[in-house]
N, C-alpha and C. Protein backbone atom coordinates (compact mmCIF):
# COMPACT_ATOMS: atom_id res chain seq x y z
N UNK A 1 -36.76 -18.32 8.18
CA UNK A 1 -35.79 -18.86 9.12
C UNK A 1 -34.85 -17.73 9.54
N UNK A 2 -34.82 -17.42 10.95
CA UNK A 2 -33.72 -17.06 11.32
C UNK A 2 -32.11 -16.76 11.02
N UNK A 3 -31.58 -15.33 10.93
CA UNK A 3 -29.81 -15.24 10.64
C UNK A 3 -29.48 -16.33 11.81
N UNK A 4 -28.40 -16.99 11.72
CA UNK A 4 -27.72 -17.61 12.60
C UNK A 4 -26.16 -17.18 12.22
N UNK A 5 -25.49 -17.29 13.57
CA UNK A 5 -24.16 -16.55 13.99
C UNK A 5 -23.03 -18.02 13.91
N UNK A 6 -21.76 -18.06 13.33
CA UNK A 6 -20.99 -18.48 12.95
C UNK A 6 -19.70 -18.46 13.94
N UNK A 7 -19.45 -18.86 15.03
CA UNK A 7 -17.88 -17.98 15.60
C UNK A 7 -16.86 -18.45 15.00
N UNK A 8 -17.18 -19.70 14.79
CA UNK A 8 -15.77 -20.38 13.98
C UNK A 8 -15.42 -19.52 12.33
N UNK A 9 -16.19 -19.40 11.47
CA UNK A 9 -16.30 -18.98 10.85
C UNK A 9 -16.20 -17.10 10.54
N UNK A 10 -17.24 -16.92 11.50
CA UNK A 10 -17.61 -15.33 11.81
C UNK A 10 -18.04 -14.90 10.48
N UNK A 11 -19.45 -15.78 10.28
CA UNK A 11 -20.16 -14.96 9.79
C UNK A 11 -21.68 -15.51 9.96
N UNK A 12 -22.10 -14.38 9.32
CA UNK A 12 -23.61 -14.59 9.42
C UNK A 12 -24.52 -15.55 8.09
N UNK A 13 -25.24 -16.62 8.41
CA UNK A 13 -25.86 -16.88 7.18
C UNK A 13 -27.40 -17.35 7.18
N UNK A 14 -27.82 -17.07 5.84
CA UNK A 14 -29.35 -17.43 5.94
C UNK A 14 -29.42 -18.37 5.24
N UNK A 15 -31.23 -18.87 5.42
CA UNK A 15 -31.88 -20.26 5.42
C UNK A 15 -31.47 -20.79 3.55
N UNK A 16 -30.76 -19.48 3.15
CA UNK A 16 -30.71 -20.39 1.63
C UNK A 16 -29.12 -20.51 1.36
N UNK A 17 -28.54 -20.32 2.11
CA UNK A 17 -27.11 -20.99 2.24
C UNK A 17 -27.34 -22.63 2.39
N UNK A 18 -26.38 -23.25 2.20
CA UNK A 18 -26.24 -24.84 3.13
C UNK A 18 -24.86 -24.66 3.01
N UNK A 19 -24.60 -25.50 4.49
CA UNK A 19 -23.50 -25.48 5.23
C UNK A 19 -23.66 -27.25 4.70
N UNK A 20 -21.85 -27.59 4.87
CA UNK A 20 -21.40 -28.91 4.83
C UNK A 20 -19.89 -29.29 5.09
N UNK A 21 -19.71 -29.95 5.37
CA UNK A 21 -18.67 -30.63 6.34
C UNK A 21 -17.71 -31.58 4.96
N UNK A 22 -16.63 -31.16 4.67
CA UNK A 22 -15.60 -31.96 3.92
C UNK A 22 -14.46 -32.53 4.76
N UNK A 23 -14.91 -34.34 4.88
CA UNK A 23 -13.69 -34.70 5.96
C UNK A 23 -12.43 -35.46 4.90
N UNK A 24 -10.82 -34.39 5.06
CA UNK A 24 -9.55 -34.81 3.83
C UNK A 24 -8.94 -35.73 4.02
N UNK A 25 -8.25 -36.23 3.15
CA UNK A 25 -6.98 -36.39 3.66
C UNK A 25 -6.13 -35.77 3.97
N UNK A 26 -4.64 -36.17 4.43
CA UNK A 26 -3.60 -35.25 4.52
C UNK A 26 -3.05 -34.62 3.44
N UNK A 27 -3.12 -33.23 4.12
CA UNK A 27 -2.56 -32.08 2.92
C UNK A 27 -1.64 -31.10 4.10
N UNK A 28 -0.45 -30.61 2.97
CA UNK A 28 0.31 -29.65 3.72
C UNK A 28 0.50 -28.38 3.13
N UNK A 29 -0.46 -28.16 2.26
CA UNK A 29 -0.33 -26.42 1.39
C UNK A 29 -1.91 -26.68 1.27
N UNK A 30 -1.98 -25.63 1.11
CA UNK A 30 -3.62 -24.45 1.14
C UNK A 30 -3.21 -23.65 -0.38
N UNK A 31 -4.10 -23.87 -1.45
CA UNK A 31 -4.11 -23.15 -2.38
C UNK A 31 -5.78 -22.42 -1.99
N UNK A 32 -5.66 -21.10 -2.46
CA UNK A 32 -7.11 -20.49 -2.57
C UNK A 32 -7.38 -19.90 -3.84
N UNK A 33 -8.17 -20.23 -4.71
CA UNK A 33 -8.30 -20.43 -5.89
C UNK A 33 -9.26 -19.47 -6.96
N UNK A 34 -8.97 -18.44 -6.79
CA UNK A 34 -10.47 -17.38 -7.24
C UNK A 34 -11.44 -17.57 -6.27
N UNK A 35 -11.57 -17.29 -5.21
CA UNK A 35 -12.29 -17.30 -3.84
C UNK A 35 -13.07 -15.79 -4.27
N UNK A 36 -13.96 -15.38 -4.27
CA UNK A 36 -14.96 -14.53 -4.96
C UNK A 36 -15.48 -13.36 -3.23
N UNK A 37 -16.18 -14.35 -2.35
CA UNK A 37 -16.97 -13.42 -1.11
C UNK A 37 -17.05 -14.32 -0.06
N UNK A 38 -16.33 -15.23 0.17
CA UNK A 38 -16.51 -16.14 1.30
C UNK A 38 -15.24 -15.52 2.16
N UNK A 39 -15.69 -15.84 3.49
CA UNK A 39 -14.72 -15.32 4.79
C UNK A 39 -13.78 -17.13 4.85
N UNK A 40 -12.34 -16.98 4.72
CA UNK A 40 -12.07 -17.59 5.04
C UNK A 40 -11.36 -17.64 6.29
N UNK A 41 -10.87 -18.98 7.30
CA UNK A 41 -10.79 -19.32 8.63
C UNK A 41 -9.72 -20.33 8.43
N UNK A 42 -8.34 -20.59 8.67
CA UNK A 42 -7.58 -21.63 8.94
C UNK A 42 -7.28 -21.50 10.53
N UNK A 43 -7.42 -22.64 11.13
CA UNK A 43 -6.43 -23.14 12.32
C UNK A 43 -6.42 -24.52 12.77
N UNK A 44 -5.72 -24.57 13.74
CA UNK A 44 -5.68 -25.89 14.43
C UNK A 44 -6.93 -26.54 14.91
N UNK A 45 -7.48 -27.65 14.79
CA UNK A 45 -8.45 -28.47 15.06
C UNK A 45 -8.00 -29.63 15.34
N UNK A 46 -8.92 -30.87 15.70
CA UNK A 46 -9.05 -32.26 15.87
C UNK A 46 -8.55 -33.24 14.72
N UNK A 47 -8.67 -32.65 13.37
CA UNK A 47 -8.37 -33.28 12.54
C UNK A 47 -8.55 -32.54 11.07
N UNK A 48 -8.03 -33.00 10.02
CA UNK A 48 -8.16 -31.97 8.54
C UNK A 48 -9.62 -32.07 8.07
N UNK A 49 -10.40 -30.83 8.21
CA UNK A 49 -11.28 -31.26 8.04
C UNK A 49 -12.00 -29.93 7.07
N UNK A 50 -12.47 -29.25 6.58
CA UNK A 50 -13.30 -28.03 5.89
C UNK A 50 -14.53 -28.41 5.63
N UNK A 51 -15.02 -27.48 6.96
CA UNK A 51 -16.47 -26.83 6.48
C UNK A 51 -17.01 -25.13 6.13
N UNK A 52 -17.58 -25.78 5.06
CA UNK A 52 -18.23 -25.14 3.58
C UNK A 52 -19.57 -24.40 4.10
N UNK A 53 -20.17 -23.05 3.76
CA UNK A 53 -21.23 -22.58 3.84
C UNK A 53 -21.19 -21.65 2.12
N UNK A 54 -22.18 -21.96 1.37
CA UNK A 54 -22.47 -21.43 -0.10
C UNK A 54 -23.84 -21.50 0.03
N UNK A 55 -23.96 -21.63 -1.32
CA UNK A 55 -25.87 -21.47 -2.12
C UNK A 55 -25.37 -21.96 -3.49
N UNK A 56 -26.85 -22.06 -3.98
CA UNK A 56 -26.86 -22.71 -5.24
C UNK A 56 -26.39 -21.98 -6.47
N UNK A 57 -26.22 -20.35 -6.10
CA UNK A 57 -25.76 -19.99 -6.97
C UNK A 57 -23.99 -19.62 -7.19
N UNK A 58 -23.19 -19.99 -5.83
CA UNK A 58 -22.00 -20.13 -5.84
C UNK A 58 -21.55 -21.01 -5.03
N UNK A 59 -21.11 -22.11 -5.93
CA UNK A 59 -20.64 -23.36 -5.06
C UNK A 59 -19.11 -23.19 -4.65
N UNK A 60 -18.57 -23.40 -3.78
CA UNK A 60 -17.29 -23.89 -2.99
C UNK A 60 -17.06 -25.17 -3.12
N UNK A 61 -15.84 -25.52 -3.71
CA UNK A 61 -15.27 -26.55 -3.40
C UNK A 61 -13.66 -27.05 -3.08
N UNK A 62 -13.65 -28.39 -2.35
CA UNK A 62 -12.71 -28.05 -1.70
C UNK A 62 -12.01 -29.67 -2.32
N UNK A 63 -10.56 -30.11 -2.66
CA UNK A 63 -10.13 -30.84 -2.66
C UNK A 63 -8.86 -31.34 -2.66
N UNK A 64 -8.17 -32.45 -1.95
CA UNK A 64 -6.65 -32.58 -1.81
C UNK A 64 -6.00 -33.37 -3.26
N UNK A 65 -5.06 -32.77 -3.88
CA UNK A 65 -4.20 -33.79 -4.75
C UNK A 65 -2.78 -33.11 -4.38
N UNK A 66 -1.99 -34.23 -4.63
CA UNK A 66 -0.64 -34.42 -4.36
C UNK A 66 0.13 -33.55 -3.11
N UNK A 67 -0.73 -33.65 -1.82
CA UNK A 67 -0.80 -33.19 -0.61
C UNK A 67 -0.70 -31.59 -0.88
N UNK A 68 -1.90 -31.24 -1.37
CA UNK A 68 -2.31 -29.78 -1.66
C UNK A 68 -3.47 -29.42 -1.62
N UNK A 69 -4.35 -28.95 -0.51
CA UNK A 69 -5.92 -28.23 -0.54
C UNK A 69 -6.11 -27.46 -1.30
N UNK A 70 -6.96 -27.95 -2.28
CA UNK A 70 -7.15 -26.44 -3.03
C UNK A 70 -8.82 -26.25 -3.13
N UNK A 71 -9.41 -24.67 -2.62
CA UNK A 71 -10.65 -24.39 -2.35
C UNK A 71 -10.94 -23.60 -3.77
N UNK A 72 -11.82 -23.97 -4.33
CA UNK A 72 -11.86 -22.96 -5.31
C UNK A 72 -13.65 -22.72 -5.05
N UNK A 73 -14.31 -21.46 -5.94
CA UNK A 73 -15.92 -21.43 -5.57
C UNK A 73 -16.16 -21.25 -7.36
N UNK A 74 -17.26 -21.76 -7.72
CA UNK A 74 -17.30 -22.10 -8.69
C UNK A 74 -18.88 -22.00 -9.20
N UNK A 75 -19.73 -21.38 -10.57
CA UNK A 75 -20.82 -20.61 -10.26
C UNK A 75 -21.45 -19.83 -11.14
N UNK A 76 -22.33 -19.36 -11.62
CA UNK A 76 -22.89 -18.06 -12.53
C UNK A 76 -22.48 -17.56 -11.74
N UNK A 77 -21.23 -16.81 -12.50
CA UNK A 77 -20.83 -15.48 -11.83
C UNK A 77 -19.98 -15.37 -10.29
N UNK A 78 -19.97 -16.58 -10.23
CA UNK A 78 -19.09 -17.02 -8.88
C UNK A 78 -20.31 -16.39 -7.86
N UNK A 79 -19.81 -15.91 -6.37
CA UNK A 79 -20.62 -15.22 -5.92
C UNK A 79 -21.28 -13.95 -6.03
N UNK A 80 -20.82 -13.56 -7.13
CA UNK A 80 -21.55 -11.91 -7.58
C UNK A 80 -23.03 -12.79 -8.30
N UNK A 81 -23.20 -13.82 -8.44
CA UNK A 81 -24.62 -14.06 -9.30
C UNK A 81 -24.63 -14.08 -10.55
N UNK A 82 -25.70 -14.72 -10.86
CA UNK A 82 -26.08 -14.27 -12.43
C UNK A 82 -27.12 -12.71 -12.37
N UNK A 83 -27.86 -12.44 -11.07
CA UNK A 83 -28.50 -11.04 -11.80
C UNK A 83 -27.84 -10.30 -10.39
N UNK A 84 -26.72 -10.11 -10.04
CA UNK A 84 -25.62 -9.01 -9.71
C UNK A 84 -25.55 -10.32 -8.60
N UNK A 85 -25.18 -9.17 -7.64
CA UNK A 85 -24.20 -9.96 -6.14
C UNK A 85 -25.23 -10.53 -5.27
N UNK A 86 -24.79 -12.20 -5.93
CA UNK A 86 -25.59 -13.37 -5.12
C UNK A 86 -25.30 -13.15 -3.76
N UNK A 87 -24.52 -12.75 -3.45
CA UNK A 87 -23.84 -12.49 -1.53
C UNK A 87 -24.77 -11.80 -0.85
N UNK A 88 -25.56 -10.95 -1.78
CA UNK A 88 -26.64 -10.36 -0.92
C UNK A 88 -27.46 -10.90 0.05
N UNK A 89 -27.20 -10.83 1.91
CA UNK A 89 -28.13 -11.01 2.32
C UNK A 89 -27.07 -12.73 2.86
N UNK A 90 -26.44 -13.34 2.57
CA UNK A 90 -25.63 -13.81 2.51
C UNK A 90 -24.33 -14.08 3.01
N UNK A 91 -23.24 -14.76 3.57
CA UNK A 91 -22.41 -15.09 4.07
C UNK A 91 -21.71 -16.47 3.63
N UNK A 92 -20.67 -16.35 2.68
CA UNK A 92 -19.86 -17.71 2.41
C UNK A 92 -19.02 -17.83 3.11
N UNK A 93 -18.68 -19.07 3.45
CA UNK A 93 -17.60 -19.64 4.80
C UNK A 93 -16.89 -20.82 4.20
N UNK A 94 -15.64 -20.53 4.68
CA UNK A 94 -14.56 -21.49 4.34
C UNK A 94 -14.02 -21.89 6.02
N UNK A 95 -13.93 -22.64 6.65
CA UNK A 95 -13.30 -23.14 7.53
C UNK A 95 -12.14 -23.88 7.40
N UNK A 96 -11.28 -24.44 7.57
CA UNK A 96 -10.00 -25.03 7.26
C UNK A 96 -9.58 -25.63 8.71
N UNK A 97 -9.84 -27.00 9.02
CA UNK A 97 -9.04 -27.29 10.67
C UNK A 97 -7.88 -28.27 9.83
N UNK A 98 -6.43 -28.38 10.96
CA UNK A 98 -5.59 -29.15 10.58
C UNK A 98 -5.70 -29.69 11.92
N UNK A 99 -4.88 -30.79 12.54
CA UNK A 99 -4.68 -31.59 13.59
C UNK A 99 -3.27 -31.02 14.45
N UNK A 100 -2.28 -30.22 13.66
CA UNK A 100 -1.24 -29.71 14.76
C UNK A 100 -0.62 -28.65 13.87
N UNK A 101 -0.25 -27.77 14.99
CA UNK A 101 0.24 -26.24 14.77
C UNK A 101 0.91 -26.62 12.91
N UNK A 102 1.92 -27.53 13.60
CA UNK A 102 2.64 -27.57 12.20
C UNK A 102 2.41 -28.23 10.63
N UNK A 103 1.31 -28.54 11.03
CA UNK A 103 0.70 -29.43 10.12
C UNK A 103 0.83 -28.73 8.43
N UNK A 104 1.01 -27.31 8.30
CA UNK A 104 0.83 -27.02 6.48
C UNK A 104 2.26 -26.17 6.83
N UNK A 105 2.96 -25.97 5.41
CA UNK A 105 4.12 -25.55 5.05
C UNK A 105 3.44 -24.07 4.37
N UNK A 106 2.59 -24.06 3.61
CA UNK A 106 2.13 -22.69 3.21
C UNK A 106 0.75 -22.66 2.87
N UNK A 107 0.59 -21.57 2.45
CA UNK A 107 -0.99 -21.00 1.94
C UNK A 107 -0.53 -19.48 1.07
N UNK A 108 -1.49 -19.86 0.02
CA UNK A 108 -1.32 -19.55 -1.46
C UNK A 108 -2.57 -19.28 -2.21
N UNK A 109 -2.78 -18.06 -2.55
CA UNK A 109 -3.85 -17.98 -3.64
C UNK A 109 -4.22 -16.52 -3.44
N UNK A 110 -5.51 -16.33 -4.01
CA UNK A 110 -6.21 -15.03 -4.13
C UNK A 110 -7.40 -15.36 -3.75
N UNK A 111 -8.42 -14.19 -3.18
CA UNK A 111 -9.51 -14.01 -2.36
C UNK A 111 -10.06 -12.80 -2.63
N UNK A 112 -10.86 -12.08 -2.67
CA UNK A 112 -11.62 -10.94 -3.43
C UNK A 112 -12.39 -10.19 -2.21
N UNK A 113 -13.23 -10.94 -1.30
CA UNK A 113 -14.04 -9.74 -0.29
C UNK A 113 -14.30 -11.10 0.72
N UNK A 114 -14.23 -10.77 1.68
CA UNK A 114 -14.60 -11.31 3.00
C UNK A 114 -13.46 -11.25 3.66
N UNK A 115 -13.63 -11.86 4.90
CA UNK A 115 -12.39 -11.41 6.32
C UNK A 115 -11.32 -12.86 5.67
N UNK A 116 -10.23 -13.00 6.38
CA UNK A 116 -9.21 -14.03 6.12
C UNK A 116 -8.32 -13.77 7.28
N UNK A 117 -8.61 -14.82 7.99
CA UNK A 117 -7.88 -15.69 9.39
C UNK A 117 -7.48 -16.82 9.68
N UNK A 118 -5.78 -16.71 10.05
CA UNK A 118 -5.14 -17.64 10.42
C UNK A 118 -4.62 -17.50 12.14
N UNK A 119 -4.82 -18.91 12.27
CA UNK A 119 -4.53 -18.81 13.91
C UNK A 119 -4.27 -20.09 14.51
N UNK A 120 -3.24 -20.01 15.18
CA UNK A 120 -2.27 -21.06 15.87
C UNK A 120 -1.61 -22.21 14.72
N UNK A 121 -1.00 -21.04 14.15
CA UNK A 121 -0.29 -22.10 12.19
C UNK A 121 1.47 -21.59 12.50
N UNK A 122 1.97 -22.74 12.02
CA UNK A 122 3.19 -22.43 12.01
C UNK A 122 3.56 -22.76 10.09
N UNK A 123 3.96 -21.86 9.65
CA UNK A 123 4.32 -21.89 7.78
C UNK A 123 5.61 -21.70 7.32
N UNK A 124 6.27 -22.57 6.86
CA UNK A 124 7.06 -21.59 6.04
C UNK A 124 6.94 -20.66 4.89
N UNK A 125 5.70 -20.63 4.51
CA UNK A 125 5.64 -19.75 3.36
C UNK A 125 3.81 -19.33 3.25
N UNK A 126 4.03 -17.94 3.33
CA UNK A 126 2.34 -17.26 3.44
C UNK A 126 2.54 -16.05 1.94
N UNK A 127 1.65 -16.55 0.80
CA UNK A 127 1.36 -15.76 -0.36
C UNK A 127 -0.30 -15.48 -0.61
N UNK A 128 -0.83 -14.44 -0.49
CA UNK A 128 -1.97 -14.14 -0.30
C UNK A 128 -2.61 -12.97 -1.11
N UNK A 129 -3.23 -12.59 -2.05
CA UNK A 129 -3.88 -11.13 -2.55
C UNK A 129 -5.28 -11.33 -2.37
N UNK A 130 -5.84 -10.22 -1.78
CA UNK A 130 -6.82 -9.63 -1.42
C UNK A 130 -7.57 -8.46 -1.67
N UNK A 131 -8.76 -8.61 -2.34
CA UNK A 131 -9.01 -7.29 -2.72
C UNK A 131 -9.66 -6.49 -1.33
N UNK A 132 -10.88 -7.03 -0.52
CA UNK A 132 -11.19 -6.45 0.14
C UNK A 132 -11.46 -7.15 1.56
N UNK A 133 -11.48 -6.75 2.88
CA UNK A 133 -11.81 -7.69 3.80
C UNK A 133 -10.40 -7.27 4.72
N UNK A 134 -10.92 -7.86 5.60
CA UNK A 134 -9.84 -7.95 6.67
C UNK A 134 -9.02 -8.95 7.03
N UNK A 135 -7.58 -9.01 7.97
CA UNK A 135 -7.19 -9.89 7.76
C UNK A 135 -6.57 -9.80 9.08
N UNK A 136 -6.37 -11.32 9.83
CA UNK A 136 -6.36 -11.58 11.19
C UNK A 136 -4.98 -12.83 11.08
N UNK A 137 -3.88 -12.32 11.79
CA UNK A 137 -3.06 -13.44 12.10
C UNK A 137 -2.56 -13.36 13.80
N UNK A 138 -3.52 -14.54 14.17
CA UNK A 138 -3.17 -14.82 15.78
C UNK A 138 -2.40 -16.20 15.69
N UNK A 139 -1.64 -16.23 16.89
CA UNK A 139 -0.40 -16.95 17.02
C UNK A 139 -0.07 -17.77 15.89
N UNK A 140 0.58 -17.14 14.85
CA UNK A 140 1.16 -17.42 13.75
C UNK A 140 2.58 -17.17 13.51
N UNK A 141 3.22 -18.44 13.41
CA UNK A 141 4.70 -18.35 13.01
C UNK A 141 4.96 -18.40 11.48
N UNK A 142 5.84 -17.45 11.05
CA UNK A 142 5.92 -17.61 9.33
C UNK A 142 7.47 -17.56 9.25
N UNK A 143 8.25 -19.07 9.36
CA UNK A 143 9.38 -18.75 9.24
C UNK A 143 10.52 -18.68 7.92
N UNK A 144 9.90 -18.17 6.38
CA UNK A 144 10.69 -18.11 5.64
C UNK A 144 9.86 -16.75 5.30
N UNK A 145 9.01 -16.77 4.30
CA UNK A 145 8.54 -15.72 3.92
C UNK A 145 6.77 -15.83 3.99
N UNK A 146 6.38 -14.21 4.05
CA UNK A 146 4.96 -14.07 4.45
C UNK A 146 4.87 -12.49 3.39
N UNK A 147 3.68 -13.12 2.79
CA UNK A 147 3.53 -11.46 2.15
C UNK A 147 2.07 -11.82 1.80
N UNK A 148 1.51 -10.60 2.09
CA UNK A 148 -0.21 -10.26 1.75
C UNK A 148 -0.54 -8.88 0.75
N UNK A 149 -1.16 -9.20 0.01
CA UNK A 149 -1.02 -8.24 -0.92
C UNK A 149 -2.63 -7.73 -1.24
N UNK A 150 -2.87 -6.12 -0.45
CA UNK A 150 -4.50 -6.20 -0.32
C UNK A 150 -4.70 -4.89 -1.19
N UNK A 151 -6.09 -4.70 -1.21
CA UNK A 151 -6.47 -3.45 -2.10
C UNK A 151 -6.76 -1.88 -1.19
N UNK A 152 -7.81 -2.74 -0.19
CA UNK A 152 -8.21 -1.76 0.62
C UNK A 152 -8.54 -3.23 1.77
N UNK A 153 -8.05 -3.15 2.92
CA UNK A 153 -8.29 -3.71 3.99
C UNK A 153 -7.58 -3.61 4.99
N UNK A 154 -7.53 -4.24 6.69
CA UNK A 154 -7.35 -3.87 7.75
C UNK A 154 -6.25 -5.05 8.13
N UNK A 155 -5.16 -5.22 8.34
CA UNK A 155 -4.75 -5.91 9.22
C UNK A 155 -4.08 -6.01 10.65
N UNK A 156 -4.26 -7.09 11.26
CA UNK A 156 -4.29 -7.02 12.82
C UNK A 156 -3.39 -8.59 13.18
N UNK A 157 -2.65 -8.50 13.75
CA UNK A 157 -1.47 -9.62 14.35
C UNK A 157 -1.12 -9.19 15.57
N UNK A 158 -1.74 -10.75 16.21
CA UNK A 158 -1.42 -11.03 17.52
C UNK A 158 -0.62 -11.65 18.14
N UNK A 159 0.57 -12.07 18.78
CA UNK A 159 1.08 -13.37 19.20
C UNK A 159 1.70 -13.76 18.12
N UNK A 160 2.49 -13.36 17.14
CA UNK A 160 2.88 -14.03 15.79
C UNK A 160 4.01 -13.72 15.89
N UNK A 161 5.03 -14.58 15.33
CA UNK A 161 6.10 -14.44 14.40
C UNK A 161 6.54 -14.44 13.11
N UNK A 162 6.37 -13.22 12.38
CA UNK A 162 6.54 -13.04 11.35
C UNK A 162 8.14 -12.75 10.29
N UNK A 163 8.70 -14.19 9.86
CA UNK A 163 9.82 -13.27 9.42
C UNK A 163 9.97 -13.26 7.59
N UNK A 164 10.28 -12.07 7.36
CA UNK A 164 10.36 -11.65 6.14
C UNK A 164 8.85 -11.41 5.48
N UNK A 165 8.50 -10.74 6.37
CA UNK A 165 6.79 -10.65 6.13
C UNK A 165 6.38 -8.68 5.48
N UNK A 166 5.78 -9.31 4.51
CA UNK A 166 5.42 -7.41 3.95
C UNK A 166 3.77 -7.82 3.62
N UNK A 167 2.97 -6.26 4.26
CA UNK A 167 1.83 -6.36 3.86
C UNK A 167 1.91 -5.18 3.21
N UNK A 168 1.01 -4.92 1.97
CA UNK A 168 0.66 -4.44 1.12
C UNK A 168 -0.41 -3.63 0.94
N UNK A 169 -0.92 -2.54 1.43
CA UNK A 169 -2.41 -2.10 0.66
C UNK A 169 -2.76 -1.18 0.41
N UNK A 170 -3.17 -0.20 -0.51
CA UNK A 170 -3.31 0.82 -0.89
C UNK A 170 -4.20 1.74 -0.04
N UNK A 171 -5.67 0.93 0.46
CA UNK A 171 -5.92 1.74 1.71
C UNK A 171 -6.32 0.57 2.12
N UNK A 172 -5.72 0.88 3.66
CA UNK A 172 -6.02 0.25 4.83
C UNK A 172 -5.20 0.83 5.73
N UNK A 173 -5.23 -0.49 6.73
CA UNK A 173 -4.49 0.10 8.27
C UNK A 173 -3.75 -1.29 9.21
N UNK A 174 -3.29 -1.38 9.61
CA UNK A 174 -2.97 -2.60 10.60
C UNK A 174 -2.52 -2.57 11.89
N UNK A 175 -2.61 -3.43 12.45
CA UNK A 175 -2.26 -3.28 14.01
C UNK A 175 -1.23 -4.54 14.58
C-alpha cells in the first residue's frame, strides 16, 4: 500500500499504522504525557475531537478527566520498539480540534521527536519540553505565560501574541 500524505497532521504514514478518530468531551487543558515520536497538531475545528495515527507496537491514547486531555502513547518501548525504533518507516499523529479559539486555558507536558503545532488558540498558559522536532505557533495568543523548552529544534511564529513567552534550545533557530 501506498505512503499517504497527512496536511492536517503533516505527516506521512504507512499501511501498518491505523488511524482513528476519538470524539471528547469538553476539556480545557491539554496534558502531553511522555509523547515518544508522534507529530503533534492543536487548533480550532468543528468540535473536540482527536485523531490518532499509531501501530501495534506504540499505542496513543487519548482521554478527558476533570476537564483535562491527556494524550499519553503507551507500548514496548513506546515508539522506539521492542527491536529499536518502531517509527521506522512510520509517522505518529496526534491531531487535537477544539470548537473556538478560546476553548483551552493551557497545554502542558513533554514530547521527544516529531513537529508540534498550535494554531488559531488563545491560552493562558503554554508549558512544553521537547527534545527534537520543530515547532510552529500560528495565530496564537498566550496571555499569561508561554515557555518551550527544546533540545535541538526550529521555531517559527506567525500572527501570535506572545506574552511572557521564553523559548529555550541548545541548538536550534527560530523565526
Amino acid at each position: 500500500m501506498p505512503d499517504h500524505y497527512d496536511s492536517k497532521a503533516s505527516s506521512y504514514t504507512k499501511s501498518t499504522s491505523k488511524s482513528r478518530t476519538v470524539d471528547t468531551v469538553r476539556f480545557n487543558q491539554v496534558r502531553l504525557n511522555n509523547i515518544k515520536a508522534a507529530d503533534v497538531c492543536i487548533h480550532t475545528g468543528s468540535k473536540y475531537q482527536v485523531k490518532i495515527t499509531d501501530n501495534k507496537d506504540a499505542t496513543i491514547t487519548a482521554k478527558v478527566k476533570h476537564d483535562e486531555l491527556e494524550i499519553g502513547e503507551h507500548g514496548i518501548g513506546q515508539a522506539f520498539g521492542k527491536n529499536g525504533w518502531a517509527n521506522r518507516g512510520h509517522k505518529f499523529a496526534i491531531e487535537v480540534t477544539i470548537p473556538t479559539k478560546d476553548s483551552l486555558s493551557e497545554i502542558t507536558g513533554e514530547k521527544n521527536t516529531g513537529r508540534f503545532k498550535l494554531a488559531n488558540l488563545s491560552l493562558q498558559k503554554l508549558d512544553v519540553k521537547t527534545n527534537a522536532g520543530s515547532c510552529k505557533l500560528t495565530n496564537v495568543q498566550i496571555k499569561q505565560q508561554g515557555k518551550i523548552n527544546a533540545n535541538v529544534s526550529k521555531l517559527s511564529i506567525s500572527r501570535s501574541e506572545l506574552n511572557n513567552f521564553t523559548y529555550k534550545s541548545r541548538v536550534g533557530s527560530g523565526s
